[in-house]
N, C-alpha and C. Protein backbone atom coordinates (compact mmCIF):
# COMPACT_ATOMS: atom_id res chain seq x y z
N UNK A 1 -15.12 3.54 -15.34
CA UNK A 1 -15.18 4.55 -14.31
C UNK A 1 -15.87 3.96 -13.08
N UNK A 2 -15.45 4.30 -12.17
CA UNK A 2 -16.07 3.94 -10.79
C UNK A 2 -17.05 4.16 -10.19
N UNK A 3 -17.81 3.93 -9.77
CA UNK A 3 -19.52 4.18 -9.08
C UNK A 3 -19.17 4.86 -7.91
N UNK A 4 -19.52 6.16 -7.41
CA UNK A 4 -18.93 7.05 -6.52
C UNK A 4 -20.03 7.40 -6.13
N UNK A 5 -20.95 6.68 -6.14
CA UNK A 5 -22.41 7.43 -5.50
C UNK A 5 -22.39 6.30 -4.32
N UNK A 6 -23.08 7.67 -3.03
CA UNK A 6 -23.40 6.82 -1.95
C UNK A 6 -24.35 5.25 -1.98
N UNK A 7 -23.92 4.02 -1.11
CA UNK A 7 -24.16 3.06 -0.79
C UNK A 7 -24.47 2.61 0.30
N UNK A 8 -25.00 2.09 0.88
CA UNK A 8 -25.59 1.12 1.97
C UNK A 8 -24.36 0.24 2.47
N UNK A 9 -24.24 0.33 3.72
CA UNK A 9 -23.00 -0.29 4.52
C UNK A 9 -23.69 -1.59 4.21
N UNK A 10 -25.01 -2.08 4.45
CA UNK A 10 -25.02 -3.72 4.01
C UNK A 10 -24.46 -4.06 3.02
N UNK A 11 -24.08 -3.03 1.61
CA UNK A 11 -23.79 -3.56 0.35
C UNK A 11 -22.42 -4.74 1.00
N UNK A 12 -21.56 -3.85 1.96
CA UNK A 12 -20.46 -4.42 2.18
C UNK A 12 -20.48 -5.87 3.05
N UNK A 13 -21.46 -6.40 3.47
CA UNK A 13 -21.74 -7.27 4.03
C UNK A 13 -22.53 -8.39 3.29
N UNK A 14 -22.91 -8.42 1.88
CA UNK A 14 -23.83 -9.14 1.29
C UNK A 14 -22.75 -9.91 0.63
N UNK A 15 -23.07 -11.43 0.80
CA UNK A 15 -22.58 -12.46 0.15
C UNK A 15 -22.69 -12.53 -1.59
N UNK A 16 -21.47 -12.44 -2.32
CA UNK A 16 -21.64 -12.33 -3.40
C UNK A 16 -20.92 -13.41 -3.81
N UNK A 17 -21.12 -14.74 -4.59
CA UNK A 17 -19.79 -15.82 -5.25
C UNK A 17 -19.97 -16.41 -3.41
N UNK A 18 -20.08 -16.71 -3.18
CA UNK A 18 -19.55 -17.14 -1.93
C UNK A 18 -18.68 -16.67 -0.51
N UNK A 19 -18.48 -14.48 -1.51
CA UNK A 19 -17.78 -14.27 -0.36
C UNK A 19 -18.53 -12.75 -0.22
N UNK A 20 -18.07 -11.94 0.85
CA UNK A 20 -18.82 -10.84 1.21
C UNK A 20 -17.59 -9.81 0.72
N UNK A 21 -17.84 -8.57 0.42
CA UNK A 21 -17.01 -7.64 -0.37
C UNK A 21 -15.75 -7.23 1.16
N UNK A 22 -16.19 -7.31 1.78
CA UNK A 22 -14.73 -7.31 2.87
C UNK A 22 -14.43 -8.61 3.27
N UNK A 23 -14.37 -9.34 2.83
CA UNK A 23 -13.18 -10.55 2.86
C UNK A 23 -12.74 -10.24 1.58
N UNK A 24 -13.37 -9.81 0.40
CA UNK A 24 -12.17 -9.66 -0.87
C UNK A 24 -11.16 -8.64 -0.88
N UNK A 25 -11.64 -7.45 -0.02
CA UNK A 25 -10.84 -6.54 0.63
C UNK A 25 -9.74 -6.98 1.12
N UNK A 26 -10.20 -7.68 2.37
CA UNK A 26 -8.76 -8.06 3.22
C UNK A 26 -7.89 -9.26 2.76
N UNK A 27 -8.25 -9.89 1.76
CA UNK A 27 -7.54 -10.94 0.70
C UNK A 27 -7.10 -10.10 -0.37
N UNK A 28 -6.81 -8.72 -0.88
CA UNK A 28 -6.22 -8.33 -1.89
C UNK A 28 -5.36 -7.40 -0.90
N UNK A 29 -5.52 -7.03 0.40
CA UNK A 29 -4.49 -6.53 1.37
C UNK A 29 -3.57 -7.41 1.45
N UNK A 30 -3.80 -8.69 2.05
CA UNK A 30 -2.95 -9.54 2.33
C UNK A 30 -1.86 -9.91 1.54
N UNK A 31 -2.68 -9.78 0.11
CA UNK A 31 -1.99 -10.30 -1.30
C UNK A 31 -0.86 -9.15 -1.57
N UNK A 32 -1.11 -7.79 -1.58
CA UNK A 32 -0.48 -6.49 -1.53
C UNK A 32 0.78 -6.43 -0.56
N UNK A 33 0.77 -6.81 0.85
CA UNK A 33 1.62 -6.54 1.52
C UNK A 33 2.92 -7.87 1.26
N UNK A 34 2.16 -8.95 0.96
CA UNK A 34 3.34 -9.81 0.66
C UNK A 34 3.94 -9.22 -0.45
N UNK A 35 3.58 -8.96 -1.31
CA UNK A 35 3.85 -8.42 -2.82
C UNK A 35 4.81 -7.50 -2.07
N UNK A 36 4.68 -6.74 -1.45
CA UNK A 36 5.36 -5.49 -0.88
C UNK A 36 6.83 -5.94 -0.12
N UNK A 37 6.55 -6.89 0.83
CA UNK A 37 7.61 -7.80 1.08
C UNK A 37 8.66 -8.46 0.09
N UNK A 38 7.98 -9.38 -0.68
CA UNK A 38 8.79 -9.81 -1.96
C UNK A 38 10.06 -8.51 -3.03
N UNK A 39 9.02 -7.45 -2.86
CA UNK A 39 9.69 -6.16 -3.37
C UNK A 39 10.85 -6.09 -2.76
N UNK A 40 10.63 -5.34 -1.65
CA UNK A 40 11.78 -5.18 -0.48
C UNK A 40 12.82 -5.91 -0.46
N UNK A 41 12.40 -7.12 -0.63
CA UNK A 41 13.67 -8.27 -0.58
C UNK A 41 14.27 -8.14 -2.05
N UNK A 42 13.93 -7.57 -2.80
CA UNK A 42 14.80 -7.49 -3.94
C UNK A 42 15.71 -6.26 -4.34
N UNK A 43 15.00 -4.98 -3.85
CA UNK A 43 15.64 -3.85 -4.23
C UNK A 43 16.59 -3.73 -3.25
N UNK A 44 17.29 -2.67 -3.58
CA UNK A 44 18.68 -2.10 -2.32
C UNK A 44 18.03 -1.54 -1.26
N UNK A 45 18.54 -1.61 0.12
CA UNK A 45 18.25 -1.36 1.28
C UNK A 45 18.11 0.09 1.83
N UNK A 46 18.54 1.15 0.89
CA UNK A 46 18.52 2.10 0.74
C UNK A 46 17.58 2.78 0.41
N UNK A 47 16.20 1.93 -0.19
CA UNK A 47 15.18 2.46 -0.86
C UNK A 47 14.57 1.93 -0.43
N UNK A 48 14.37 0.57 0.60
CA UNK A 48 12.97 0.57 1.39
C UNK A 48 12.76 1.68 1.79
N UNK A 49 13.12 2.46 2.65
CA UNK A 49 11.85 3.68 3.14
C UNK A 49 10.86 4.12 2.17
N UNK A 50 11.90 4.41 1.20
CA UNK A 50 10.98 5.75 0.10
C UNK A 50 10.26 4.74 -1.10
N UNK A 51 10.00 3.52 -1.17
CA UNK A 51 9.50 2.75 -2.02
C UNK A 51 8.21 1.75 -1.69
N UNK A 52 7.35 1.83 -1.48
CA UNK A 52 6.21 0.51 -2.10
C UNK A 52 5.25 0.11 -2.34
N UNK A 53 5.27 -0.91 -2.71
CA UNK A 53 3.71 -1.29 -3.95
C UNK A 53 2.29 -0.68 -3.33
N UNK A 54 1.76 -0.16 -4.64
CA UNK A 54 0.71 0.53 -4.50
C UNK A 54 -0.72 -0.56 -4.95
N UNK A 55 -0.57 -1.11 -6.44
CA UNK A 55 -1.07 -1.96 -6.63
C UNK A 55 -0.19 -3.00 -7.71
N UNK A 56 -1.47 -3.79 -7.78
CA UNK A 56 -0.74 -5.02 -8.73
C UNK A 56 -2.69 -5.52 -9.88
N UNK A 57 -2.30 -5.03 -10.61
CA UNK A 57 -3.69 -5.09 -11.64
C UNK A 57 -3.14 -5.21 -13.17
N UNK A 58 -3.66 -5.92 -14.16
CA UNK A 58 -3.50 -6.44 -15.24
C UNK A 58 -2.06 -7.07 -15.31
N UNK A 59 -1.12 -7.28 -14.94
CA UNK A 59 0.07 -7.59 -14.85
C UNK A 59 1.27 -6.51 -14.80
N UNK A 60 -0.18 -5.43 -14.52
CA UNK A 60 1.39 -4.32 -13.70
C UNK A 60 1.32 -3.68 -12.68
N UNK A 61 2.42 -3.88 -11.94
CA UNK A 61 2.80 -3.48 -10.94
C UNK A 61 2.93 -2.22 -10.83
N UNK A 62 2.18 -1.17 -9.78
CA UNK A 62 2.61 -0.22 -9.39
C UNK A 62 3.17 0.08 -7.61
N UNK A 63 4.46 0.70 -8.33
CA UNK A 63 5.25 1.76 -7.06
C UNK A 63 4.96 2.77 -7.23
N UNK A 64 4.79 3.25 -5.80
CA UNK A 64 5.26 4.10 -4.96
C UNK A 64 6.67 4.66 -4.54
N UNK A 65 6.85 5.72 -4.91
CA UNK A 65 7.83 6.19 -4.68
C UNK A 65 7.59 7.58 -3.67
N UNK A 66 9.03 8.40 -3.01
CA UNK A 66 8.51 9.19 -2.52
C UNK A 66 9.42 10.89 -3.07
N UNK A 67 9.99 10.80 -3.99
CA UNK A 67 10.11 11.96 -5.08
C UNK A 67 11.23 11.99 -6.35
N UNK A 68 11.32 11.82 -7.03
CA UNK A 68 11.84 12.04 -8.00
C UNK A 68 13.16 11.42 -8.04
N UNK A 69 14.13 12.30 -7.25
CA UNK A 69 15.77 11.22 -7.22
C UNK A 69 15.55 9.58 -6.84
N UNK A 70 14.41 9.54 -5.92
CA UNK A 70 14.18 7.89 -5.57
C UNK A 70 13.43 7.46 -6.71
N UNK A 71 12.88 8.28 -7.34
CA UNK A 71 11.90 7.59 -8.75
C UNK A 71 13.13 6.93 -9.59
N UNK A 72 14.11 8.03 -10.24
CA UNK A 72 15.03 7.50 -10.75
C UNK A 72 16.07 6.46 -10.81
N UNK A 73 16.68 6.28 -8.85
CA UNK A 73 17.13 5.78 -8.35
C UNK A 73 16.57 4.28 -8.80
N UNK A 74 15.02 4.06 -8.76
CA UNK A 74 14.29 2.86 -8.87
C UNK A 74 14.26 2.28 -10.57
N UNK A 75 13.92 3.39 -11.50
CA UNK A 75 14.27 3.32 -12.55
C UNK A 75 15.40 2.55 -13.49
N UNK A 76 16.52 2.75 -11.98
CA UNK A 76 17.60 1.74 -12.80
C UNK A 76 17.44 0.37 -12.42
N UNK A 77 17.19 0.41 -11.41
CA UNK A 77 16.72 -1.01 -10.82
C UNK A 77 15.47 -1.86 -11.74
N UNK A 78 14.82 -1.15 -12.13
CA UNK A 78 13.78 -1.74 -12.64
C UNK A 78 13.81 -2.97 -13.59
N UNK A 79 14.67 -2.88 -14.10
CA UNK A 79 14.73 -4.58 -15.08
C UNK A 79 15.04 -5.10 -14.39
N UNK A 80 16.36 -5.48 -13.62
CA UNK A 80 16.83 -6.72 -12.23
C UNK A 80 15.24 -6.65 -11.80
N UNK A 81 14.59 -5.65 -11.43
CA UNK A 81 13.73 -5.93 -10.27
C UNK A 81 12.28 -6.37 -11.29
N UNK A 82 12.25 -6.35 -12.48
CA UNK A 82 11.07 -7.03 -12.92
C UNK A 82 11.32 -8.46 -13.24
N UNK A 83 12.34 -8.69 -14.05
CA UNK A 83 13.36 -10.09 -13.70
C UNK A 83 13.13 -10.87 -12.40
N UNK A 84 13.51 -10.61 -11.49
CA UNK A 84 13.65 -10.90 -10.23
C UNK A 84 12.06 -11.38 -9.72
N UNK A 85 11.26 -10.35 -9.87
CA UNK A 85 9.79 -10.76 -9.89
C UNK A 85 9.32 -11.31 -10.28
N UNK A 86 9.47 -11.78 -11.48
CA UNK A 86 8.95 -12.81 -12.28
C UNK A 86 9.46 -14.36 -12.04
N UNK A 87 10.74 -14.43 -11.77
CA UNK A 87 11.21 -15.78 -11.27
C UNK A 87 10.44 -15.98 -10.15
N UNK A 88 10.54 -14.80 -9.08
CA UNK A 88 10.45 -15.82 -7.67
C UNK A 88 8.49 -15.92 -7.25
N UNK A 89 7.65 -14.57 -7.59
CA UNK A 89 6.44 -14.21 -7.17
C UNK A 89 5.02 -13.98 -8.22
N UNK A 90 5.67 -13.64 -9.10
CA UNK A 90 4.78 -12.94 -10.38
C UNK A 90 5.36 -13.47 -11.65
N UNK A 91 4.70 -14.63 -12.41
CA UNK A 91 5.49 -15.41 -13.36
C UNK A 91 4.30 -13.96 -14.58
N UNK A 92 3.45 -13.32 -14.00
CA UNK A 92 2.36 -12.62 -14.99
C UNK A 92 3.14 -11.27 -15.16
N UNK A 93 3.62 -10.91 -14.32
CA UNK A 93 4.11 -9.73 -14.64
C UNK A 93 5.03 -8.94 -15.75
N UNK A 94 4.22 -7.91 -16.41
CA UNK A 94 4.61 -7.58 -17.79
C UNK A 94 5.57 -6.25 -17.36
N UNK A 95 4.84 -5.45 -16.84
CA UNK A 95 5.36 -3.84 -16.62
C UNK A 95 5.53 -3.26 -15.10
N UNK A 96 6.50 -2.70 -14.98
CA UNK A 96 6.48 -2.15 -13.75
C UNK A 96 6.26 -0.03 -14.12
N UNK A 97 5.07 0.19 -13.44
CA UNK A 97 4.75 1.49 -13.24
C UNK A 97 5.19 2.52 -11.91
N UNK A 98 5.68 3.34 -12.29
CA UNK A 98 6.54 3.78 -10.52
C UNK A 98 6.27 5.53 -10.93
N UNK A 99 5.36 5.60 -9.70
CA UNK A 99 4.32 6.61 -9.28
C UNK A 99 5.34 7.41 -7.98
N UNK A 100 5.31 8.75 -8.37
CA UNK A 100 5.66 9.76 -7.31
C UNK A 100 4.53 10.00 -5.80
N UNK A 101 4.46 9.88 -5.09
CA UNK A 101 3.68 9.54 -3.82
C UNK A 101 4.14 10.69 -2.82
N UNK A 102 4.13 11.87 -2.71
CA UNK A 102 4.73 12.78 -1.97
C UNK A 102 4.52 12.18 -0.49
N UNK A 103 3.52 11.63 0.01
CA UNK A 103 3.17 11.39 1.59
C UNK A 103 4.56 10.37 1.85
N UNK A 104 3.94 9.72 1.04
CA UNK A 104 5.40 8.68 1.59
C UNK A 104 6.51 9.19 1.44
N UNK A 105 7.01 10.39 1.67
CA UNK A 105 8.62 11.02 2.07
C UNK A 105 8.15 11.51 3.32
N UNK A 106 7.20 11.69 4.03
CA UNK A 106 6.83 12.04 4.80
C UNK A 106 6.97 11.23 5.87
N UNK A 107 6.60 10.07 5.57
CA UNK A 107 6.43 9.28 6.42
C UNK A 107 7.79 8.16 6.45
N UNK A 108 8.19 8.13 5.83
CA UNK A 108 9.53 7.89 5.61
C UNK A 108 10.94 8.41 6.57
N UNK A 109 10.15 10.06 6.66
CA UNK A 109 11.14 11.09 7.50
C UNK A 109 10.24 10.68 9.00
N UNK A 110 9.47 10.43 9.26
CA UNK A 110 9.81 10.32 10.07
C UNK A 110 10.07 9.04 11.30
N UNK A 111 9.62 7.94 10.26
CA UNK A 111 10.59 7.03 10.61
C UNK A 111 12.19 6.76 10.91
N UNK A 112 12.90 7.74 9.88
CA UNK A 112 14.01 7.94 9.79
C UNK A 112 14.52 9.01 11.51
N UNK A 113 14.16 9.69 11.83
CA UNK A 113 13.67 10.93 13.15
C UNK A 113 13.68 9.62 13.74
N UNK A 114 13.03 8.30 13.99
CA UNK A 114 12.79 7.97 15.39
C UNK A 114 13.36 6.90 15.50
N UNK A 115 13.90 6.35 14.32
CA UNK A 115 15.18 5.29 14.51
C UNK A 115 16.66 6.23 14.80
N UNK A 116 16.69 7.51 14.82
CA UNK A 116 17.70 8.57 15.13
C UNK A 116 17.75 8.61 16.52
N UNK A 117 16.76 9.28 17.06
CA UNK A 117 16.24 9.72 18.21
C UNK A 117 16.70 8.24 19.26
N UNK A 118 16.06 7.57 18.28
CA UNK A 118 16.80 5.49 19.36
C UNK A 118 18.31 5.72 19.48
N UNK A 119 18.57 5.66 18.37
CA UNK A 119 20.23 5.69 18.44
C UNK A 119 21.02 6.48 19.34
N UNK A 120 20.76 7.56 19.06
CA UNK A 120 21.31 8.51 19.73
C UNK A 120 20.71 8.52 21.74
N UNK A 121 19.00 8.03 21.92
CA UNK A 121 19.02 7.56 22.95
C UNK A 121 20.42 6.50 23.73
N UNK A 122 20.38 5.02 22.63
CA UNK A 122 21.36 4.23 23.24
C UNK A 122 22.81 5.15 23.24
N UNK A 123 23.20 6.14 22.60
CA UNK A 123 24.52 6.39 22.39
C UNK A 123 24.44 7.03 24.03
N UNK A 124 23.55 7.77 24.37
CA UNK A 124 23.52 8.57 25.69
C UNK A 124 24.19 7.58 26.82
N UNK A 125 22.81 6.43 26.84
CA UNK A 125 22.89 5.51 27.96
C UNK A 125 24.69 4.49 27.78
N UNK A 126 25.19 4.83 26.87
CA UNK A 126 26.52 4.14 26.81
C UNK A 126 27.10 4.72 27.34
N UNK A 127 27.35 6.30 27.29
CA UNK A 127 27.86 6.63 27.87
C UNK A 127 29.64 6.56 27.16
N UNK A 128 30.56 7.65 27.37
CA UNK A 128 32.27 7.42 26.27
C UNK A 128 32.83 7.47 27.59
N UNK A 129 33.69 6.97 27.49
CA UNK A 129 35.11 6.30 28.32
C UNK A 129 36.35 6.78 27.70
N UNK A 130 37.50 7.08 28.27
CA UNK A 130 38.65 7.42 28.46
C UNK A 130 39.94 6.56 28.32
N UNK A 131 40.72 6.23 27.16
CA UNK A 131 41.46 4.73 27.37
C UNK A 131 42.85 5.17 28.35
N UNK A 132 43.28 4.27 28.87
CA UNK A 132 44.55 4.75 29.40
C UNK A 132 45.76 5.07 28.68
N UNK A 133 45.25 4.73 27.03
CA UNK A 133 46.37 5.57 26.31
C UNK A 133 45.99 7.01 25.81
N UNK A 134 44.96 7.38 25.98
CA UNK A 134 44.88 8.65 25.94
C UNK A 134 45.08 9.21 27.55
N UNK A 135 44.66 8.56 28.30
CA UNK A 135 45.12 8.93 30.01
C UNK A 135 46.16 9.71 29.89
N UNK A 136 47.72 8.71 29.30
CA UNK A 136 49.14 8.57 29.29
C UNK A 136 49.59 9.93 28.52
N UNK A 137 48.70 10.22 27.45
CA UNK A 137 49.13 11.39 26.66
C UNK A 137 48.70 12.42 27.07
N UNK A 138 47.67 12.70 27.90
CA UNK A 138 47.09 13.42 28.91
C UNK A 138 48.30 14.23 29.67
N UNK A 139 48.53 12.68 30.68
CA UNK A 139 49.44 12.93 31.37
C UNK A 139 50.92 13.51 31.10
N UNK A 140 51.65 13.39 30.09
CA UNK A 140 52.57 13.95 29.22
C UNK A 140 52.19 15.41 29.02
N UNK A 141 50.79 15.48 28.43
CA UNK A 141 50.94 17.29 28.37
C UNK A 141 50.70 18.11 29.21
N UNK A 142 49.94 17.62 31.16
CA UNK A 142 49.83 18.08 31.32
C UNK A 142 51.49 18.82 32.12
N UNK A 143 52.44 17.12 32.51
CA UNK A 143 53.31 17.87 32.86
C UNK A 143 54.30 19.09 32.49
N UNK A 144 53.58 19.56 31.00
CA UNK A 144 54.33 20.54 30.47
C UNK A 144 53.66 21.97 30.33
N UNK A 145 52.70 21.51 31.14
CA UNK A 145 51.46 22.79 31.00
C UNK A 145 51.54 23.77 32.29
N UNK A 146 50.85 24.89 32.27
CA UNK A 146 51.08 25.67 33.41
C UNK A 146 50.31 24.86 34.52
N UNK A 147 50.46 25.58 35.90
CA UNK A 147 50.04 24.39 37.08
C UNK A 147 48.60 24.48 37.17
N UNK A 148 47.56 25.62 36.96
CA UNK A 148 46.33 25.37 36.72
C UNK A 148 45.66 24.16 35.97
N UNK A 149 46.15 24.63 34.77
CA UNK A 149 46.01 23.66 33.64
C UNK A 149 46.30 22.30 33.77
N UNK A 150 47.60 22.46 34.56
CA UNK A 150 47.85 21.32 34.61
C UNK A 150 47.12 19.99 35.26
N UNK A 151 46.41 20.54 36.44
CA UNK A 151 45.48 20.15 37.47
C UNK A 151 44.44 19.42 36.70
N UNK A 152 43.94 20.44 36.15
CA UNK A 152 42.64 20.32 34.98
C UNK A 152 43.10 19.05 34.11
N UNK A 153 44.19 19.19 33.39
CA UNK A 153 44.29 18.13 32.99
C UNK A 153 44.29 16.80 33.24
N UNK A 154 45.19 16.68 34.56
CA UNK A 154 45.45 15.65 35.38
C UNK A 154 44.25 14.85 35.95
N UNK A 155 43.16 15.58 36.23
CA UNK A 155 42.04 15.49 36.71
C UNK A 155 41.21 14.71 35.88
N UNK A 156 41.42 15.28 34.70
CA UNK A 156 40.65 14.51 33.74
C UNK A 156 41.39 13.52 33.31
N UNK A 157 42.57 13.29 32.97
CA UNK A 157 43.22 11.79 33.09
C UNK A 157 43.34 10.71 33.58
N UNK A 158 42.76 11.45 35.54
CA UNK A 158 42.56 10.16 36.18
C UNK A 158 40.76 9.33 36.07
N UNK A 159 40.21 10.15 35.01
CA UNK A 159 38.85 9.42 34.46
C UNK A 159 38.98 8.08 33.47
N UNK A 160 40.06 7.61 33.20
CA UNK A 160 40.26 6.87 32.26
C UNK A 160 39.98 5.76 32.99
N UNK A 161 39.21 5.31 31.94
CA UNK A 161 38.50 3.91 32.38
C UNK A 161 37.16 3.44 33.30
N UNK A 162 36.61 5.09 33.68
CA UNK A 162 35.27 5.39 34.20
C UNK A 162 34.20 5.93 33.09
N UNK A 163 33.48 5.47 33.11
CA UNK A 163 32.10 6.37 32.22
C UNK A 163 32.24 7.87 32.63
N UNK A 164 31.73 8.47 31.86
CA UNK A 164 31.57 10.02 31.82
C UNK A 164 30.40 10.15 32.44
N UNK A 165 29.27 9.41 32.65
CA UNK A 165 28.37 9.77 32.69
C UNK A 165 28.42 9.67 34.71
N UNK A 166 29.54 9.11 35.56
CA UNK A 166 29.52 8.49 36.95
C UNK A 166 30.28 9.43 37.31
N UNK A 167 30.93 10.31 36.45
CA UNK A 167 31.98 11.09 37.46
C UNK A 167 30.79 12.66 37.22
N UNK A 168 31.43 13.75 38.43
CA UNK A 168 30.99 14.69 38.86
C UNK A 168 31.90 15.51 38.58
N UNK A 169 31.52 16.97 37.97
CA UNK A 169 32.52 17.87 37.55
C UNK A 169 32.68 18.81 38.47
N UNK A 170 32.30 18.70 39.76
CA UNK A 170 32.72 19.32 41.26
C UNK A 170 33.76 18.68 41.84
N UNK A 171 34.57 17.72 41.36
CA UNK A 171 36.06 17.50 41.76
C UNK A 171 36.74 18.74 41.93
């Protein structure tokens, strides 16, 4: 069990073995996020968001997951992906443990929201265009259309091959 009683911020600064308790910190981070990397590169691309390593202690690995269909989803993966671990990163690794993590769907969504929000930014600034074979078929219906309509149509036929976003709908 863990010692959960208050401590002295020097504790964290006192040389112990040769090193101070935050350099072993930021050397089992370091160790974690590659681990996390190595992961990634093995599972399907579909499940980075909602997947990764939480820890790595006695020779098992724990995931993170972020609810249940992705738990499962990972579940099948799990032999390729303990296999896979063991050749290329972790020759120690016995078990893989895969933990439900509700935050991380959270955060997941909204990564997912702002690689959207990009996209759909660039889709704006592109801007859709008009080919001159839809121009041509344009032009075909409108000559069969009443003469209002027809205008309207015509009008918009002669946009082909301009951005939508340069023309003015006060023609």
């Amino acid at each position: 069990m863990r010692d959960s009683r208050p401590q002295s911020i020097e504790y964290l600064f006192e040389t112990t073995e040769g090193q101070n308790m935050l350099q072993s910190i930021q050397q089992r981070a370091i160790a974690l996020n590659k681990l996390n990397r190595a992961v990634k590169g093995v599972i399907p691309a579909q499940l980075h968001p909602w997947c990764r390593v939480a820890n790595f202690r006695q020779g098992i690995l724990v995931l993170e997951t972020a609810n249940a269909s992705w738990m499962m989803r990972l579940r099948y993966e799990q032999s390729s992906l303990l296999s896979a671990l063991r050749a290329q990163i972790l020759p120690s690794l016995t078990a893989i443990d895969i933990r439900i993590n509700p935050t991380l769907a959270a955060k997941a969504q909204e990564s997912a929201q702002e690689s959207s929000s990009q996209s759909a930014a660039e889709e704006k600034s592109a801007g859709r265009q008009l080919s001159e074979q839809s121009a041509e078929i344009l032009r075909s219906v409108a000559s069969r259309s009443p003469e209002k309509l027809r205008q309207t149509i015509e009008r918009l036929a002669s946009l082909a091959g301009e951005s939508t976003r340069s023309t003015s709908r006060n023609k």
